[in-house]
Protein backbone atom coordinates (compact mmCIF):
# COMPACT_ATOMS: atom_id res chain seq x y z
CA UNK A 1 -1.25 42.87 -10.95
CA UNK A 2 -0.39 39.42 -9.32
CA UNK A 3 -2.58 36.99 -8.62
CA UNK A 4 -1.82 33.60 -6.31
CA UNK A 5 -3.65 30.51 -7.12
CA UNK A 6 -3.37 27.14 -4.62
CA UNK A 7 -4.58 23.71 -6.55
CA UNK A 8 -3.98 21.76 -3.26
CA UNK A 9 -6.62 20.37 -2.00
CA UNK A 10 -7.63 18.47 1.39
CA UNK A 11 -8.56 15.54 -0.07
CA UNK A 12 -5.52 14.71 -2.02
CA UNK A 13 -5.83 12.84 -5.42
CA UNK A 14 -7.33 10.32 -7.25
CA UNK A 15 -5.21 7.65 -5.45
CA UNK A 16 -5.83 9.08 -1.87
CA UNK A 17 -9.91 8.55 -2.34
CA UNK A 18 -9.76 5.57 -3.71
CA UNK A 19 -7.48 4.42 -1.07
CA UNK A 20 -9.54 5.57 1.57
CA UNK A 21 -12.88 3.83 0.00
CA UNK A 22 -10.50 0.22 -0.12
CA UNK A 23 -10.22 1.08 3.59
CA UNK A 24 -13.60 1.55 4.30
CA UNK A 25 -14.88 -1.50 2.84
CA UNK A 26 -12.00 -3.60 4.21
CA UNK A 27 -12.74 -2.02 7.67
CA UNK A 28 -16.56 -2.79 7.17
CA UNK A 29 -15.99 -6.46 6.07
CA UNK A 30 -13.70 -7.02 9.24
CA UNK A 31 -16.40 -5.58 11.07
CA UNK A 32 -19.06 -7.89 9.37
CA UNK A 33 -16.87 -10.79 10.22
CA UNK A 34 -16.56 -10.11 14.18
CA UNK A 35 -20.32 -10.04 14.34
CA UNK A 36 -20.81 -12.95 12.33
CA UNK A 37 -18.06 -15.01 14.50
CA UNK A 38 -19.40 -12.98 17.84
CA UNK A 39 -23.28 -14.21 16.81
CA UNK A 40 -22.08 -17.95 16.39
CA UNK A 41 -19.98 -18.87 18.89
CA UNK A 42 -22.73 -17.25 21.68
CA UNK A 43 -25.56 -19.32 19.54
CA UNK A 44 -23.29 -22.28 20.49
CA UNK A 45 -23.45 -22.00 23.55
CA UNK A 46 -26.48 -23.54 25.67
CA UNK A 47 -29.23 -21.31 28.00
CA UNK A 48 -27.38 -22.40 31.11
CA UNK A 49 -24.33 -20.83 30.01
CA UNK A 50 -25.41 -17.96 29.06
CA UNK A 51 -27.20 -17.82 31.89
CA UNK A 52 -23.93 -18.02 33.64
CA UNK A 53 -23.15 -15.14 31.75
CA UNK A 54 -26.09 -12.66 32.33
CA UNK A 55 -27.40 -13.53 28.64
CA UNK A 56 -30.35 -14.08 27.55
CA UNK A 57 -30.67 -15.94 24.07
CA UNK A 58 -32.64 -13.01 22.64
CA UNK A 59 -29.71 -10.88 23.69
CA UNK A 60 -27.13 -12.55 21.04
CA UNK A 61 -27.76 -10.20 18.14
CA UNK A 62 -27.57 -7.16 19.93
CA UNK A 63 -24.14 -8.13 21.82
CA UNK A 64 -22.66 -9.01 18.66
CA UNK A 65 -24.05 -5.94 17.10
CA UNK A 66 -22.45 -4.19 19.74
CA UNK A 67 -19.02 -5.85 19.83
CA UNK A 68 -18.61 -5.27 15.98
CA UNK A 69 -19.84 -1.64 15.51
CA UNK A 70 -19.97 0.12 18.64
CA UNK A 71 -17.46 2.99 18.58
């Protein structure tokens, strides 16, 4: 009687997950950092320029939001 037996696996090895969590977290801190650097430069500017633009000040943290983690 013969028997088959298949140790690969989809995930790959130790190396491959742990390579994949550095990516994540390097993908969420460059994410982090565009809506930091979004936020501040609209705080900078003043209410008649954002006006110019169609924002409202209480709009900021959502835009950033937006620009940094909207898929």
């Amino acid at each position: 009687m013969a028997y088959a037996h298949s140790t690969s696996t989809t995930q790959g090895g130790i190396f491959a997950r742990v390579s994949r969590l550095l990516q994540g977290l390097v993908e969420a801190r460059r994410r982090q950092a565009l809506y930091l650097v979004t936020r501040a430069e609209l705080s900078n500017l003043s209410d008649h320029e954002l006006a110019d633009l169609g924002i409202h000040r209480s709009m900021i943290n959502r835009i950033a939001r937006d620009a940094a983690y909207a898929k």
